[in-house]
Protein backbone atom coordinates (compact mmCIF):
# COMPACT_ATOMS: atom_id res chain seq x y z
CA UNK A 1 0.00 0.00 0.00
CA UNK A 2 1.63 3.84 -0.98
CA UNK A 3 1.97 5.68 1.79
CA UNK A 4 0.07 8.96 2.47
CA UNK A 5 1.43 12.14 1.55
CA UNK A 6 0.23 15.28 4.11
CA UNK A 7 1.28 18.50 4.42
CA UNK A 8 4.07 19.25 7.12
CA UNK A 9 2.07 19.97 10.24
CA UNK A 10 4.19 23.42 10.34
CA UNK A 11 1.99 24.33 7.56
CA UNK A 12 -1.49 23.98 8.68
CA UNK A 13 -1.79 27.49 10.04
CA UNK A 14 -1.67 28.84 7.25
CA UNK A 15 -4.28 26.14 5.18
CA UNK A 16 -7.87 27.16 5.22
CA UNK A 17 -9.57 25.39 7.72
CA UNK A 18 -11.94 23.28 5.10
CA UNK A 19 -8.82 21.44 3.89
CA UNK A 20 -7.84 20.94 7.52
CA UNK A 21 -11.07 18.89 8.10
CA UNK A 22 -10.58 17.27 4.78
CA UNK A 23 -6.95 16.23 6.05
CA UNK A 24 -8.70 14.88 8.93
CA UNK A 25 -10.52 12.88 7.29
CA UNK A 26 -8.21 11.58 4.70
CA UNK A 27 -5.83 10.16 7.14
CA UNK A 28 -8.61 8.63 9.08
CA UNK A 29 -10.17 7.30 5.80
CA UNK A 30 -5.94 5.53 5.44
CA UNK A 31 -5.98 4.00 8.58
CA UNK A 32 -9.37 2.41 8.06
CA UNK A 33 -7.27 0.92 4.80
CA UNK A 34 -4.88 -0.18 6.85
CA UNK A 35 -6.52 -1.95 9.61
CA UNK A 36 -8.80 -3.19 6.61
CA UNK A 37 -5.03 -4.34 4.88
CA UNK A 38 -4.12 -6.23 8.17
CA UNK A 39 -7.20 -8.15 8.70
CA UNK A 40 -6.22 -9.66 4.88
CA UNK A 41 -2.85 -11.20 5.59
CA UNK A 42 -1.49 -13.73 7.97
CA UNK A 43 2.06 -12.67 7.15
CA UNK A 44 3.08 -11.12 10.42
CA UNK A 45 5.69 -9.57 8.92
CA UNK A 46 3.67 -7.08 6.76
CA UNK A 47 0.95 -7.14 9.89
CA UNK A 48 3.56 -6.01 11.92
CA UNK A 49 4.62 -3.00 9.48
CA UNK A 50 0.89 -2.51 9.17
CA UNK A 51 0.56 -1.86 12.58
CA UNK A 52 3.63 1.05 12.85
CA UNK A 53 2.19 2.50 10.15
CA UNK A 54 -1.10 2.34 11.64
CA UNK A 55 0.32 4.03 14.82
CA UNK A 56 2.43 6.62 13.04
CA UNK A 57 -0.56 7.54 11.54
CA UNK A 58 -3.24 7.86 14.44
CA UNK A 59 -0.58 10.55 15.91
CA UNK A 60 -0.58 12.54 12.99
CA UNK A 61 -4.40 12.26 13.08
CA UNK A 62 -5.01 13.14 16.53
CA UNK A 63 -2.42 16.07 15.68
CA UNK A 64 -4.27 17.20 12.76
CA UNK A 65 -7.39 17.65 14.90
CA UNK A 66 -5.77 19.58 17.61
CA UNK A 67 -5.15 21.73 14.74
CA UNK A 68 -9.01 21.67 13.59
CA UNK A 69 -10.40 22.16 17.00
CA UNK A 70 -8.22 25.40 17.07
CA UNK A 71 -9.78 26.74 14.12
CA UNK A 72 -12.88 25.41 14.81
CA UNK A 73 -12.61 27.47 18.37
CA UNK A 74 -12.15 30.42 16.37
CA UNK A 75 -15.94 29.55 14.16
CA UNK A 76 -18.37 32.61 15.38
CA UNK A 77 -22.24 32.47 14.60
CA UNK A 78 -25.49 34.30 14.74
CA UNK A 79 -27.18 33.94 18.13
CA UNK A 80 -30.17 32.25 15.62
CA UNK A 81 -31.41 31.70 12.43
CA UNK A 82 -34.05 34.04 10.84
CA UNK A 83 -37.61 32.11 9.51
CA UNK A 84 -38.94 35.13 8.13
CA UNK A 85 -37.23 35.35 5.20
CA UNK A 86 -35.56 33.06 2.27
CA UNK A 87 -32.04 32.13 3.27
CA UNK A 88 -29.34 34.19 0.89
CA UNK A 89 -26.04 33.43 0.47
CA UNK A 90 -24.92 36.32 2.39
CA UNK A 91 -26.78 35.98 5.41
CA UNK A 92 -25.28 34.80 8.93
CA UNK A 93 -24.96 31.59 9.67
CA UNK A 94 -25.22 30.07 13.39
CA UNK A 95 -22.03 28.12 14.74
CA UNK A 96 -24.13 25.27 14.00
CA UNK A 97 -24.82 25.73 10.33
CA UNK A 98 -21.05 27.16 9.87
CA UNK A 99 -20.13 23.27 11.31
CA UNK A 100 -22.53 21.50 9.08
CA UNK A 101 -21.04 23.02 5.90
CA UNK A 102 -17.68 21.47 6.50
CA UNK A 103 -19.55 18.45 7.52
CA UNK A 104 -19.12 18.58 11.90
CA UNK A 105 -21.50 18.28 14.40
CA UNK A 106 -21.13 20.40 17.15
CA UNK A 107 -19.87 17.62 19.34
CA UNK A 108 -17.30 16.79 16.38
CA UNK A 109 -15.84 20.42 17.07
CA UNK A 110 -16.03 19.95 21.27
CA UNK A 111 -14.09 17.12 20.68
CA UNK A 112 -11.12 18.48 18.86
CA UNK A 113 -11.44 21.27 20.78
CA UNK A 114 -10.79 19.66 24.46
CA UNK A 115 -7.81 17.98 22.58
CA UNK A 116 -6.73 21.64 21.35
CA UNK A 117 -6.85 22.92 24.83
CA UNK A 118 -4.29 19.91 26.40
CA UNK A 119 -1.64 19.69 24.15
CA UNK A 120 0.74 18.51 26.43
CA UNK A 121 -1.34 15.77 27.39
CA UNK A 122 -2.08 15.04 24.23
CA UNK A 123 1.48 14.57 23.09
CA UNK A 124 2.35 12.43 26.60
CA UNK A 125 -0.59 10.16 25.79
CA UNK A 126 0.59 9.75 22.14
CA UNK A 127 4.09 9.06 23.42
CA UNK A 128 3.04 6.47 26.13
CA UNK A 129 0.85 4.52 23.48
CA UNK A 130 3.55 4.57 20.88
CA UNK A 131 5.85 3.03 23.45
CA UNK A 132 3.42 0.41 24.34
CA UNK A 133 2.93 -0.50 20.38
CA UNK A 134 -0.52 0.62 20.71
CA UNK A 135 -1.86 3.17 18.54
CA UNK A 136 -2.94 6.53 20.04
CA UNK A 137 -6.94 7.32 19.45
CA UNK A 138 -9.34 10.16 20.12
CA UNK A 139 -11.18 8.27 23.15
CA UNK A 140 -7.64 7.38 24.41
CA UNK A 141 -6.44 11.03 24.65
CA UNK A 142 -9.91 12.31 26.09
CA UNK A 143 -9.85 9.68 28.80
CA UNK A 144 -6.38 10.64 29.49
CA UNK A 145 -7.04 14.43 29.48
CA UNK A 146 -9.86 13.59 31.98
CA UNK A 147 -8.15 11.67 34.61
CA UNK A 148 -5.61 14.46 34.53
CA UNK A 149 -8.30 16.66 36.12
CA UNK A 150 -9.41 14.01 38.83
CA UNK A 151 -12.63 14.94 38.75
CA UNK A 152 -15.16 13.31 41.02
CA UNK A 153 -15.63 9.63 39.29
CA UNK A 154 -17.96 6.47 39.33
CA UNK A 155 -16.04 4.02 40.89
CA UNK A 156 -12.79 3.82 43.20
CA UNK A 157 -10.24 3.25 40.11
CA UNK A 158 -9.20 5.10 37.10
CA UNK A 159 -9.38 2.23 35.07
CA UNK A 160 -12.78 2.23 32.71
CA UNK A 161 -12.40 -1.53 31.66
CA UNK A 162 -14.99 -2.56 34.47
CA UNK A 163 -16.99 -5.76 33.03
CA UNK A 164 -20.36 -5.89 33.23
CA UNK A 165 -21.17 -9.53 35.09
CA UNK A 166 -23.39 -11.67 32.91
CA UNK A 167 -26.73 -12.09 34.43
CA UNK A 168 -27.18 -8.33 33.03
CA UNK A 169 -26.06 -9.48 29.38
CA UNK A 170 -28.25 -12.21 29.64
CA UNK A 171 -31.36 -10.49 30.39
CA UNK A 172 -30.52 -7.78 27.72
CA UNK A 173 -30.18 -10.93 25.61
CA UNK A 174 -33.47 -11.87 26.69
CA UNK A 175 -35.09 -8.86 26.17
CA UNK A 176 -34.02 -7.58 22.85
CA UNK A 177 -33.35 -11.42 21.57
CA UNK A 178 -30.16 -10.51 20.55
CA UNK A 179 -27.23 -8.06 20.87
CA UNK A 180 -26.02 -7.13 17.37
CA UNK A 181 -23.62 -4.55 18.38
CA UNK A 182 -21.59 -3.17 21.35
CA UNK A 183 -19.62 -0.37 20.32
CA UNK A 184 -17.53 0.36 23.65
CA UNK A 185 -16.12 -3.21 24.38
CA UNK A 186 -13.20 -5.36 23.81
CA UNK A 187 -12.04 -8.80 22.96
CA UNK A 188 -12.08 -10.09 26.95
CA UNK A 189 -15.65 -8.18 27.21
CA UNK A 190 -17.37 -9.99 24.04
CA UNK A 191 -16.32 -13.56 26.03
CA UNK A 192 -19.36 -12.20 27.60
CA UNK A 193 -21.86 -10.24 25.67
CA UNK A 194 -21.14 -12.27 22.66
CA UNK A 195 -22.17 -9.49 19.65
CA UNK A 196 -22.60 -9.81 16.40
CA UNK A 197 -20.50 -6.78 16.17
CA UNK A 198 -18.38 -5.35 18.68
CA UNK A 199 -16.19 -2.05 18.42
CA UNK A 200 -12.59 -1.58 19.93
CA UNK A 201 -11.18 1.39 21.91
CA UNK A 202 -8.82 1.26 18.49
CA UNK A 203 -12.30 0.96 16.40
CA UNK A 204 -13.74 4.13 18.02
CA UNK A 205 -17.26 3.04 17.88
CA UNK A 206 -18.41 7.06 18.49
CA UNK A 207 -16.91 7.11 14.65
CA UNK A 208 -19.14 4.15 13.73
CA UNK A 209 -23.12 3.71 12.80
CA UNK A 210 -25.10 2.00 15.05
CA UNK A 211 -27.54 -0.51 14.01
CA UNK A 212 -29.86 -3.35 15.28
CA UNK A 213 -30.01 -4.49 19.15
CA UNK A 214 -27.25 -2.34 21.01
CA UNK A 215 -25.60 -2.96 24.42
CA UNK A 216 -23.49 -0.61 25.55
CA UNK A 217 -21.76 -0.25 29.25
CA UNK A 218 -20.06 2.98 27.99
CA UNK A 219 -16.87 4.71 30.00
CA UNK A 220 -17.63 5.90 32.94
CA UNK A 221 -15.54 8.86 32.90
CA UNK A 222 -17.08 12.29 32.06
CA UNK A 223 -15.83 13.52 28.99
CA UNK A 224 -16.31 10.11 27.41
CA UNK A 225 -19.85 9.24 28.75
CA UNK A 226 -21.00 12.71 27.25
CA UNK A 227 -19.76 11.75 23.71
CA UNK A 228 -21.66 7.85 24.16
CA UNK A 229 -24.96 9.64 25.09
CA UNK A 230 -24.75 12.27 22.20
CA UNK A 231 -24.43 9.06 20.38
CA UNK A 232 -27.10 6.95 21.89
CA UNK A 233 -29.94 10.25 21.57
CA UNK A 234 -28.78 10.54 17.77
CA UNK A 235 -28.04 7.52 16.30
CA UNK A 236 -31.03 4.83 14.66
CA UNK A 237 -31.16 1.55 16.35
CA UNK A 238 -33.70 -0.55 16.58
CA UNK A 239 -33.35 -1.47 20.37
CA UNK A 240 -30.80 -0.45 22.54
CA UNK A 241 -30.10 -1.19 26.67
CA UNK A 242 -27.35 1.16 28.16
CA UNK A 243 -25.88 0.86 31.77
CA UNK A 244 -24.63 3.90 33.44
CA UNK A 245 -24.28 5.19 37.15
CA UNK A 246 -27.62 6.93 38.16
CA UNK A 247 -26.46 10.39 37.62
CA UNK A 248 -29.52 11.99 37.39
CA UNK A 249 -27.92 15.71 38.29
CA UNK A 250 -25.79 15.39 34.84
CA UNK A 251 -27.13 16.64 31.20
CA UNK A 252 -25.91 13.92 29.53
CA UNK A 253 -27.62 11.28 32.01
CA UNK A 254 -31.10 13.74 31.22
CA UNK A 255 -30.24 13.57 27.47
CA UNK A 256 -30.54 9.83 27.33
CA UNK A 257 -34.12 10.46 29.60
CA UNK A 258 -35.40 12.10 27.15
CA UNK A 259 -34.97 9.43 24.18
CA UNK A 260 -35.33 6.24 26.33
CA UNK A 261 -38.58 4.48 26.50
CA UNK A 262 -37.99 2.67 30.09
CA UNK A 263 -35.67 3.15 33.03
CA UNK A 264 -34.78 0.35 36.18
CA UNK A 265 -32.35 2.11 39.10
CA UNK A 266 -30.89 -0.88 40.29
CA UNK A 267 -31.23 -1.72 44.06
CA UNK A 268 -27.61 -1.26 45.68
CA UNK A 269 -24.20 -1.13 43.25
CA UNK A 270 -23.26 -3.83 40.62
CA UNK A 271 -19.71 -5.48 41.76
CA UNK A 272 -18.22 -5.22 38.29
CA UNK A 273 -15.50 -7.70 36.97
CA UNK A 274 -12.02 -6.94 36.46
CA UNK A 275 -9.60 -8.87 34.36
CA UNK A 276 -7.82 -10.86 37.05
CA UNK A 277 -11.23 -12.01 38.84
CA UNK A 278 -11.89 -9.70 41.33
CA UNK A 279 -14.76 -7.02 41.72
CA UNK A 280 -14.92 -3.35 42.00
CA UNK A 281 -18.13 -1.32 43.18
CA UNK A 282 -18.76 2.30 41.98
CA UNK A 283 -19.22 5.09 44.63
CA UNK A 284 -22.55 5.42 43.39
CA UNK A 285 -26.12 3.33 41.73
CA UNK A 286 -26.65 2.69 38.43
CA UNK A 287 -29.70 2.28 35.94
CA UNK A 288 -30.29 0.50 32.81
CA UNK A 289 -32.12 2.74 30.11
CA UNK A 290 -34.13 0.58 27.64
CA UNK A 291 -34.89 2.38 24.06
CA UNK A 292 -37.48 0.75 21.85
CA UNK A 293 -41.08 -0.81 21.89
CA UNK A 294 -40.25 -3.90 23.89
CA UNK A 295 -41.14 -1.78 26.88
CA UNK A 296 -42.86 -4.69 28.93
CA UNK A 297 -40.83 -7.04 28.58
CA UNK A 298 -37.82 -4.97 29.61
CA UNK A 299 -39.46 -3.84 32.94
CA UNK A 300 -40.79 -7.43 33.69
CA UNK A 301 -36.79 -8.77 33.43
CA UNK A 302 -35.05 -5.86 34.87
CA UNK A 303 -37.17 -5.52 37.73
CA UNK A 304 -35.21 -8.64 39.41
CA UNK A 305 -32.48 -5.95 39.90
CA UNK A 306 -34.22 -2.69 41.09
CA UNK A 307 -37.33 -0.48 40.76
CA UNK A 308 -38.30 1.02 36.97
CA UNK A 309 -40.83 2.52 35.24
CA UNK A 310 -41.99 3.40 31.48
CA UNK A 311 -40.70 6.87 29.82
């Protein structure tokens, strides 16, 4: 496979900040060859140049979007949009629309942004991975920017890979009759939920469509459970069970409120699985959120573990 020519990243200030996104996305679009290029071969001698390709390039990436989440910073708006009249092609634009033209949401931009806003961290976490032989992604450098703050979080370790124990997956199972995807999960973690489809911390599954009968125990930390529940209120599935702490004072526990059709607040904390066998509790409860039209049958298997009610 050629190798992809960018710019020097010395000369992004000066490129307009369209052909910053579309760098972006180019590189992202390579390494999605790449992993795709892997996944062909058995030779581990071309997996293994693959792979340092694969992590020389999620750097540059994540460095190209530090650069795009300054600009994007930068992106001013009209406080709203006028109905009155026919839009013209000189009339303000909100943030919003401004985003949408170079095809971002506004959570696209927040993203690059916090990653703008920590480049030291940023480079330390691309450093550490690169050591490890692991390639650097956007969830990895958001988690890491996050427990730099040590903000108040859900359980008594910094470590996210808590497993959910599998009476839960098997009453999701039950429920929805299958789980076709999880998108925030990992080889050791699909031993247990057993998808269709699972997605990798390498995958990104915020990057990824969501289809069919979801599961997802997201990350419990705060900048990263705010990106899965923009995902969860705006992506089309057909069924979906989430399991989060019970932060009901948070906007992005109310966001997923508002879309779900059924809640259960467990009774008492879940002793999640680690790795090496042993449990760890959260500091707090936590509720499953249902989303979809199998309402009573959710409530009627979930009530084993707390007290719910329809949305």
């Amino acid at each position: 496979m050629n190798e992809l020519i960018t710019p020097e990243l010395s000369q992004l200030p000066a490129m307009p900040v369209d052909e910053v996104k579309e760098g972006v996305d180019k590189i992202g679009g390579y390494i999605g060859m790449l992993q795709a290029a892997k996944r062909a071969t058995a030779d581990q001698t071309i997996i293994d140049e693959v792979n340092d390709q694969i992590r020389k390039y999620s750097a540059l990436k994540l460095r190209w979007q530090m650069e795009l989440g300054r600009r994007t910073s930068e992106i001013k708006g009209s406080q709203g949009a006028r109905t009155d009249i026919v839009p013209h092609e000189n009339e303000v634009k909100t943030r919003t629309e401004k985003l949408a033209d170079m095809g971002m949401t506004r959570k696209d931009a927040r993203q690059n942004e916090i990653l703008t806003e920590n480049p030291e961290i940023v480079e330390k976490y691309i450093e550490r991975t690169i050591k490890q032989d692991e390639a650097p992604t956007t969830s990895g450098a958001l988690r890491a920017i996050q427990e730099s703050r040590k903000p108040h979080v859900a359980n008594n370790s910094k470590d996210d890979e808590w497993y959910t124990p599998p009476q839960y997956i098997e009453s999701a199972r039950s429920v929805m009759g299958s789980i076709d995807l999880d998108p925030a999960s990992n080889d050791f973690a699909n031993e247990t939920v057993k998808a269709g489809t699972y997605y990798t911390e390498t995958d990104n599954g915020l990057e990824k469509e969501w289809f069919g009968n979801v599961w997802l125990n997201p990350p419990y930390s705060a900048s990263l459970v705010q990106l899965f529940a923009d995902k969860v209120a705006n992506s089309d599935f057909e069924q979906a069970i989430v399991l989060v702490n019970n932060a009901t004072e948070t906007a992005w526990f109310r966001k997923l409120i508002e879309k779900a059709s059924a809640i259960i607040f467990t009774t008492g904390r879940i002793k999640y699985r680690k790795r090496d066998g042993e449990h760890g509790s959260p500091l707090q409860g936590q509720a499953f959120l249902y989303f979809g039209e199998n309402v009573e049958a959710f409530l009627s298997e979930f009530r084993t573990y707390g007290w719910g009610c329809r949305l």
